[in-house]
N, C-alpha and C. Protein backbone atom coordinates (compact mmCIF):
# COMPACT_ATOMS: atom_id res chain seq x y z
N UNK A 1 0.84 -1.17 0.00
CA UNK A 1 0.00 0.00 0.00
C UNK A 1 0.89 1.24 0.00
N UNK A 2 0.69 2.67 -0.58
CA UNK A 2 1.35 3.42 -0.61
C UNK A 2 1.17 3.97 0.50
N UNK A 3 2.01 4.83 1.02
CA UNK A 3 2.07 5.89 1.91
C UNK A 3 2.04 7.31 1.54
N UNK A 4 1.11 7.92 2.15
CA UNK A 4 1.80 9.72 1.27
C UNK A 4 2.08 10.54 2.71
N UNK A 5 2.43 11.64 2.65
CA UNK A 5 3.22 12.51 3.32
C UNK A 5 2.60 13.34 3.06
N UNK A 6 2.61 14.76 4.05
CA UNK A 6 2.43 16.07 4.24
C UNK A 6 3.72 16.41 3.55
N UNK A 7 3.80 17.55 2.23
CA UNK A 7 4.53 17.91 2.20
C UNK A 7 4.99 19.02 3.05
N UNK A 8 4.02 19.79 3.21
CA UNK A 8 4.54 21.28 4.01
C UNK A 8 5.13 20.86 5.04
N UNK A 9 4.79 19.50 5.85
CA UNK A 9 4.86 19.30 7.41
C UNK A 9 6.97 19.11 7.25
N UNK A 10 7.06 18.29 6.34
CA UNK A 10 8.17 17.65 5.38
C UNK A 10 9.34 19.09 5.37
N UNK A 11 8.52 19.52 4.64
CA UNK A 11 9.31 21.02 4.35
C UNK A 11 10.13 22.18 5.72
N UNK A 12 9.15 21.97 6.49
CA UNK A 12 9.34 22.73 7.50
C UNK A 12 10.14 21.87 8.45
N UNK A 13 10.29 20.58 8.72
CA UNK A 13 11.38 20.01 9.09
C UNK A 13 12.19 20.28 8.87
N UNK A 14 12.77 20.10 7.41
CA UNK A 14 13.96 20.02 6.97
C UNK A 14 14.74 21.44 7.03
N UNK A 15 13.50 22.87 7.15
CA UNK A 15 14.05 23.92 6.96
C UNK A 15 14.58 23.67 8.50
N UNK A 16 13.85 23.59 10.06
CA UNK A 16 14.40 23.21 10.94
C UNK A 16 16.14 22.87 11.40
N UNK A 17 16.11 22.22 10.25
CA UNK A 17 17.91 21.02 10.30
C UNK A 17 18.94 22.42 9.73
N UNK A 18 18.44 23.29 9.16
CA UNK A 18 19.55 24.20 8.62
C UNK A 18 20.28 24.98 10.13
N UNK A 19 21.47 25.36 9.74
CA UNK A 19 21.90 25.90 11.00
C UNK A 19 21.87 27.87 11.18
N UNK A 20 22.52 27.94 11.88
CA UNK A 20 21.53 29.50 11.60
C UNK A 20 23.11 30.28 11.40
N UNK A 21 24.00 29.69 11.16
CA UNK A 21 25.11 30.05 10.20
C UNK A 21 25.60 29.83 9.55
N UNK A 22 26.09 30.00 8.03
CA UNK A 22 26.49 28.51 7.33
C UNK A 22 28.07 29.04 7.02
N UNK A 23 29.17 28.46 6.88
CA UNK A 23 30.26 28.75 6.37
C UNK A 23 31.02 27.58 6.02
N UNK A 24 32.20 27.23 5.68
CA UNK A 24 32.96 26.57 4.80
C UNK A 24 32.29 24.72 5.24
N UNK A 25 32.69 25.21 7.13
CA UNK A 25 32.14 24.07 7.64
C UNK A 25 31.19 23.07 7.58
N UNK A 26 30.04 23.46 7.15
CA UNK A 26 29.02 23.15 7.09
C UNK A 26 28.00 23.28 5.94
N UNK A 27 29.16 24.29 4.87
CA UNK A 27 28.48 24.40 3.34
C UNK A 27 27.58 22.28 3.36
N UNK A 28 28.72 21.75 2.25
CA UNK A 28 28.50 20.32 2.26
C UNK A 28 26.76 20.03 2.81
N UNK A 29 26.74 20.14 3.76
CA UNK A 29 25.08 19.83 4.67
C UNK A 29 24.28 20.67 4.06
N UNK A 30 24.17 21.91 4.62
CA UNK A 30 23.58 22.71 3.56
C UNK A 30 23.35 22.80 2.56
N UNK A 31 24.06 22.56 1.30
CA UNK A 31 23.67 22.03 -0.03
C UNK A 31 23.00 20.72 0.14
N UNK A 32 23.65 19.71 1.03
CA UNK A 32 22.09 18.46 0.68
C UNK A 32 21.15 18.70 1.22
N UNK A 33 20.81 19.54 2.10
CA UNK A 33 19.43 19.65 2.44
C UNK A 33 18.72 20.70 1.44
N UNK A 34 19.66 22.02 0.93
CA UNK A 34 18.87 22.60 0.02
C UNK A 34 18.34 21.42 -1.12
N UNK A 35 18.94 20.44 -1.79
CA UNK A 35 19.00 19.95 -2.56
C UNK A 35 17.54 18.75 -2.23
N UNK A 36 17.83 18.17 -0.99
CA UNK A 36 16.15 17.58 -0.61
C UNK A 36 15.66 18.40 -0.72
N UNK A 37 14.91 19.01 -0.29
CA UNK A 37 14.32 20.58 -0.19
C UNK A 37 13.44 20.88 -1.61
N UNK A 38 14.74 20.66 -2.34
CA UNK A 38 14.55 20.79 -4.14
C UNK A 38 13.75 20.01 -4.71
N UNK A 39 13.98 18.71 -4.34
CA UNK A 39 13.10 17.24 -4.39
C UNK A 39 12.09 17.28 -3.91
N UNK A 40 11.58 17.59 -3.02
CA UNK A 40 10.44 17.47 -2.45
C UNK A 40 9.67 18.33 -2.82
N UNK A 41 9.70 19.93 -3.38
CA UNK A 41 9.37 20.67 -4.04
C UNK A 41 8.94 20.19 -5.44
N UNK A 42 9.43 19.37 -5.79
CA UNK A 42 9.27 18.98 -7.11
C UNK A 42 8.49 17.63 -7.34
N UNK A 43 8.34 17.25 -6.06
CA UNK A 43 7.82 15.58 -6.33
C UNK A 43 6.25 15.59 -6.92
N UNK A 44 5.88 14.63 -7.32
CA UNK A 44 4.64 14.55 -8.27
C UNK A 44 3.83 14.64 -6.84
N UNK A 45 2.41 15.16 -7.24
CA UNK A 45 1.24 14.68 -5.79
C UNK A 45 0.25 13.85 -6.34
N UNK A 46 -0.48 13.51 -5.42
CA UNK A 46 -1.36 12.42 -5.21
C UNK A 46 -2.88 13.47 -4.76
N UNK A 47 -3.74 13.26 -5.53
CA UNK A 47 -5.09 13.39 -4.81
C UNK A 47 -5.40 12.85 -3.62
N UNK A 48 -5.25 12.80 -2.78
CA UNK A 48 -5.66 11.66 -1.51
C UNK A 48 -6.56 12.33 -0.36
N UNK A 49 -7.60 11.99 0.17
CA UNK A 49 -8.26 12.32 1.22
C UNK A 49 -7.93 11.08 2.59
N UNK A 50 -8.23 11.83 3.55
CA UNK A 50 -8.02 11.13 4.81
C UNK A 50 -9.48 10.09 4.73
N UNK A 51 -9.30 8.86 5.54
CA UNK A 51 -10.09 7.72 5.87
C UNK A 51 -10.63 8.00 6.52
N UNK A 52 -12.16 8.19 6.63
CA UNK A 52 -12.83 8.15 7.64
C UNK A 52 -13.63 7.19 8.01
N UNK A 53 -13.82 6.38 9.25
CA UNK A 53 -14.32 5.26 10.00
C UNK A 53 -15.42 5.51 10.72
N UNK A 54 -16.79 4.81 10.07
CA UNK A 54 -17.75 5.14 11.46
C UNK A 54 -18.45 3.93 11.37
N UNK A 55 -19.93 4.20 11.96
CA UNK A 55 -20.48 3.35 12.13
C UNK A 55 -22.19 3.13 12.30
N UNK A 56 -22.53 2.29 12.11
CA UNK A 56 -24.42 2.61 11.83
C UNK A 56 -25.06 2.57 12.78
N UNK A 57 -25.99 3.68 13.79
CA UNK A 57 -26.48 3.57 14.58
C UNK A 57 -27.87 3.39 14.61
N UNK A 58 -28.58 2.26 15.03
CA UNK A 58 -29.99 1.92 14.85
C UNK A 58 -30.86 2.93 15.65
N UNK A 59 -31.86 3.64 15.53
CA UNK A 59 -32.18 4.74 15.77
C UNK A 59 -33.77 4.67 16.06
N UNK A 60 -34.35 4.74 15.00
CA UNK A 60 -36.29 3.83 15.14
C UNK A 60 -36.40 3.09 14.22
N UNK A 61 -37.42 2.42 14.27
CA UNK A 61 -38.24 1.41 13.58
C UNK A 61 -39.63 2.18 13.35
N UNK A 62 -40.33 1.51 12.01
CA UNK A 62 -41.49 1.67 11.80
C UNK A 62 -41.96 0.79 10.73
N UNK A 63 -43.72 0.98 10.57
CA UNK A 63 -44.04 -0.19 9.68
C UNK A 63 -44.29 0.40 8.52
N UNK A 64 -43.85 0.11 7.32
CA UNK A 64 -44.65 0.87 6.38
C UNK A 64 -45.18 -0.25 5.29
N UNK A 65 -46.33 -0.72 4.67
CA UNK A 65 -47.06 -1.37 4.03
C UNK A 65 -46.55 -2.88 4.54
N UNK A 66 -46.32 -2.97 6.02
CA UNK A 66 -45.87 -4.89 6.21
C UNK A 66 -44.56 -4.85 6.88
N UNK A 67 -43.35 -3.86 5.59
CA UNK A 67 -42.28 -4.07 6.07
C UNK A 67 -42.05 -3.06 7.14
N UNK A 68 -41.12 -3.97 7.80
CA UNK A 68 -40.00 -3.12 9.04
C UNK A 68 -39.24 -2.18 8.38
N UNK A 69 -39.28 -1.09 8.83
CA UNK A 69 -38.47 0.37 8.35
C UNK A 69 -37.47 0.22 9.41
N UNK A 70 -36.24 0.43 8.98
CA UNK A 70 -35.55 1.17 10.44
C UNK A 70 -34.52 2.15 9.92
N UNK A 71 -34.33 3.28 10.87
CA UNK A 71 -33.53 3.94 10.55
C UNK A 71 -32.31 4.30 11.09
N UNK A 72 -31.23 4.54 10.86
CA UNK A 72 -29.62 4.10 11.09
C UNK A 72 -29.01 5.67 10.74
N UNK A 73 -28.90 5.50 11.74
CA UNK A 73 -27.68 7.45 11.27
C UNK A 73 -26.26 7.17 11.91
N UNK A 74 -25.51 7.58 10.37
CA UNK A 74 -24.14 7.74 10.54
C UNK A 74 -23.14 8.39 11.70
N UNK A 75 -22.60 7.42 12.06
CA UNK A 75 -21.78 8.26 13.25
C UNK A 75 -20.85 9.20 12.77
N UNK A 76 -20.79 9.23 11.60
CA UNK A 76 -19.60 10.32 11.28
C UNK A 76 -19.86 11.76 10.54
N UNK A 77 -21.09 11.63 9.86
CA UNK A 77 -21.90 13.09 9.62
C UNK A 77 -23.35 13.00 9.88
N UNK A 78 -23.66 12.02 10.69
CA UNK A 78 -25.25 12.31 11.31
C UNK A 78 -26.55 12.00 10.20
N UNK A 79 -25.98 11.42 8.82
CA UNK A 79 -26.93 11.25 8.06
C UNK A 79 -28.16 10.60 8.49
N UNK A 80 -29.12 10.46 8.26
CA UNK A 80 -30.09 9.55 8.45
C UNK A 80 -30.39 8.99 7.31
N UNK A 81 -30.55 7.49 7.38
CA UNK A 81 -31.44 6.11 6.47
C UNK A 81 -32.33 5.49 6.57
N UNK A 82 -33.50 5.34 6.05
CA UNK A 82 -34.34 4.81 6.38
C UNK A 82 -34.23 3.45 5.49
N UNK A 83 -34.86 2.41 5.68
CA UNK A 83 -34.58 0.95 4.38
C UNK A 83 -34.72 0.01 5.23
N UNK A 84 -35.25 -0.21 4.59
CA UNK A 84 -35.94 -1.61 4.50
C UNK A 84 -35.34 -2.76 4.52
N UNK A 85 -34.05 -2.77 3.74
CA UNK A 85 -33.42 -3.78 3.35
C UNK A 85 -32.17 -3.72 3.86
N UNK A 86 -32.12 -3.57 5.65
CA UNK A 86 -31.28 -3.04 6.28
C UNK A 86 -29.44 -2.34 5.80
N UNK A 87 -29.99 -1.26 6.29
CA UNK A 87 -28.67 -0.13 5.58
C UNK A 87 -27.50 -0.62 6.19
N UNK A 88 -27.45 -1.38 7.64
CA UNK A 88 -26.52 -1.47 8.43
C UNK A 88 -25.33 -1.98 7.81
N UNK A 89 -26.15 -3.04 6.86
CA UNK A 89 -25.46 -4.02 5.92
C UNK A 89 -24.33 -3.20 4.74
N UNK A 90 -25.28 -1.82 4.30
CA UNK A 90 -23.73 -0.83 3.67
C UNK A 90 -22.71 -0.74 4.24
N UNK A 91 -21.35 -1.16 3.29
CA UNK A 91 -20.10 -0.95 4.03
C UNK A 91 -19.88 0.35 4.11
N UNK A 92 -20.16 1.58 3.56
CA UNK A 92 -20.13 2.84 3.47
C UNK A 92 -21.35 3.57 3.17
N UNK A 93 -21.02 5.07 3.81
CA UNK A 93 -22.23 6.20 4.06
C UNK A 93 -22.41 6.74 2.76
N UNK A 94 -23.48 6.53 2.31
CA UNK A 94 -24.08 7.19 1.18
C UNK A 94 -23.76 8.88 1.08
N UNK A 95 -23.61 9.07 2.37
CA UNK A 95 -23.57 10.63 2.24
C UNK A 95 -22.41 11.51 2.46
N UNK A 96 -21.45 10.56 3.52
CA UNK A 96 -20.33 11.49 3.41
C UNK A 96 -19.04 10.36 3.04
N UNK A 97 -19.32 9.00 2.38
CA UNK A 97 -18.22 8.35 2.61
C UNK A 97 -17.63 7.44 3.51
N UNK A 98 -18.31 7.80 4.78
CA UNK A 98 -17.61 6.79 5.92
C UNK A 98 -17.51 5.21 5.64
N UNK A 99 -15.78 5.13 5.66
CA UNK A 99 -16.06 3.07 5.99
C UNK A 99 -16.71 2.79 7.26
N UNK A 100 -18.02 1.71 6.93
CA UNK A 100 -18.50 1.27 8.22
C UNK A 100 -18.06 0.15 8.60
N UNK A 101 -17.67 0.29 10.14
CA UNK A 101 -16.32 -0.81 10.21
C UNK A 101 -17.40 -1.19 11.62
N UNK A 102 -17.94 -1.03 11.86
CA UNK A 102 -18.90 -1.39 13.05
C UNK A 102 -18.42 -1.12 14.25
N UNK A 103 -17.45 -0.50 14.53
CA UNK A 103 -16.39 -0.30 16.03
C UNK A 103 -17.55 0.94 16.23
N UNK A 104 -17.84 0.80 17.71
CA UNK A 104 -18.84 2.29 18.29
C UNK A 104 -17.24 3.50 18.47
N UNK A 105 -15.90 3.05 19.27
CA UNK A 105 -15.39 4.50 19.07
C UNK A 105 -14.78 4.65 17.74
N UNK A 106 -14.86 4.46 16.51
CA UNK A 106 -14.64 4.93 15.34
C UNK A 106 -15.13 6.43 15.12
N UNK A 107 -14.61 6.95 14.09
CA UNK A 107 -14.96 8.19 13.94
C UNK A 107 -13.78 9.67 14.00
């Protein structure tokens, strides 16, 4: 599986490592970190959003023509579902995305 990175978080490290004088001594370092610096500036990006984990909370029931209604709201943006053909069973929120992983502290 890939991993991605904050670049800014990345960036501001590395500016961190510079020393707050540079001369003959310490040129050498200084050029490889300008030079990461350079790289990382330049690296391709990735579209990626963060994972979000929640979970289906059974909420009411009702009858409508026979069948059992129930309704299930998302722990992670509060959606509400109503269905018949129990929603619980979606691995994910119709509405904002959430994987439903069934853990109650998810989220």
């Amino acid at each position: 599986m890939a991993e991605y990175i904050d670049r800014d978080t990345l960036k501001d490290r590395i500016a961190g490592f510079v020393p707050p004088f540079i001369d003959e001594s310490n040129r050498a370092y200084v050029d490889g970190l300008t030079d990461a610096y350079t790289l990382i500036c330049q690296a391709p990006v990735a579209d990626v959003r963060p994972v979000v984990r929640g979970h289906w909370i059974g909420t009411k029931e009702a009858e409508d023509m026979g069948d059992i209604m129930k309704e299930f709201t998302c722990s992670a943006c509060g959606c509400c579902e109503w269905d018949c053909t129990e929603s619980e069973s979606f691995n994910f929120c119709p509405n904002c995305g959430a994987q439903m992983t069934g853990g109650e502290d998810d989220v």
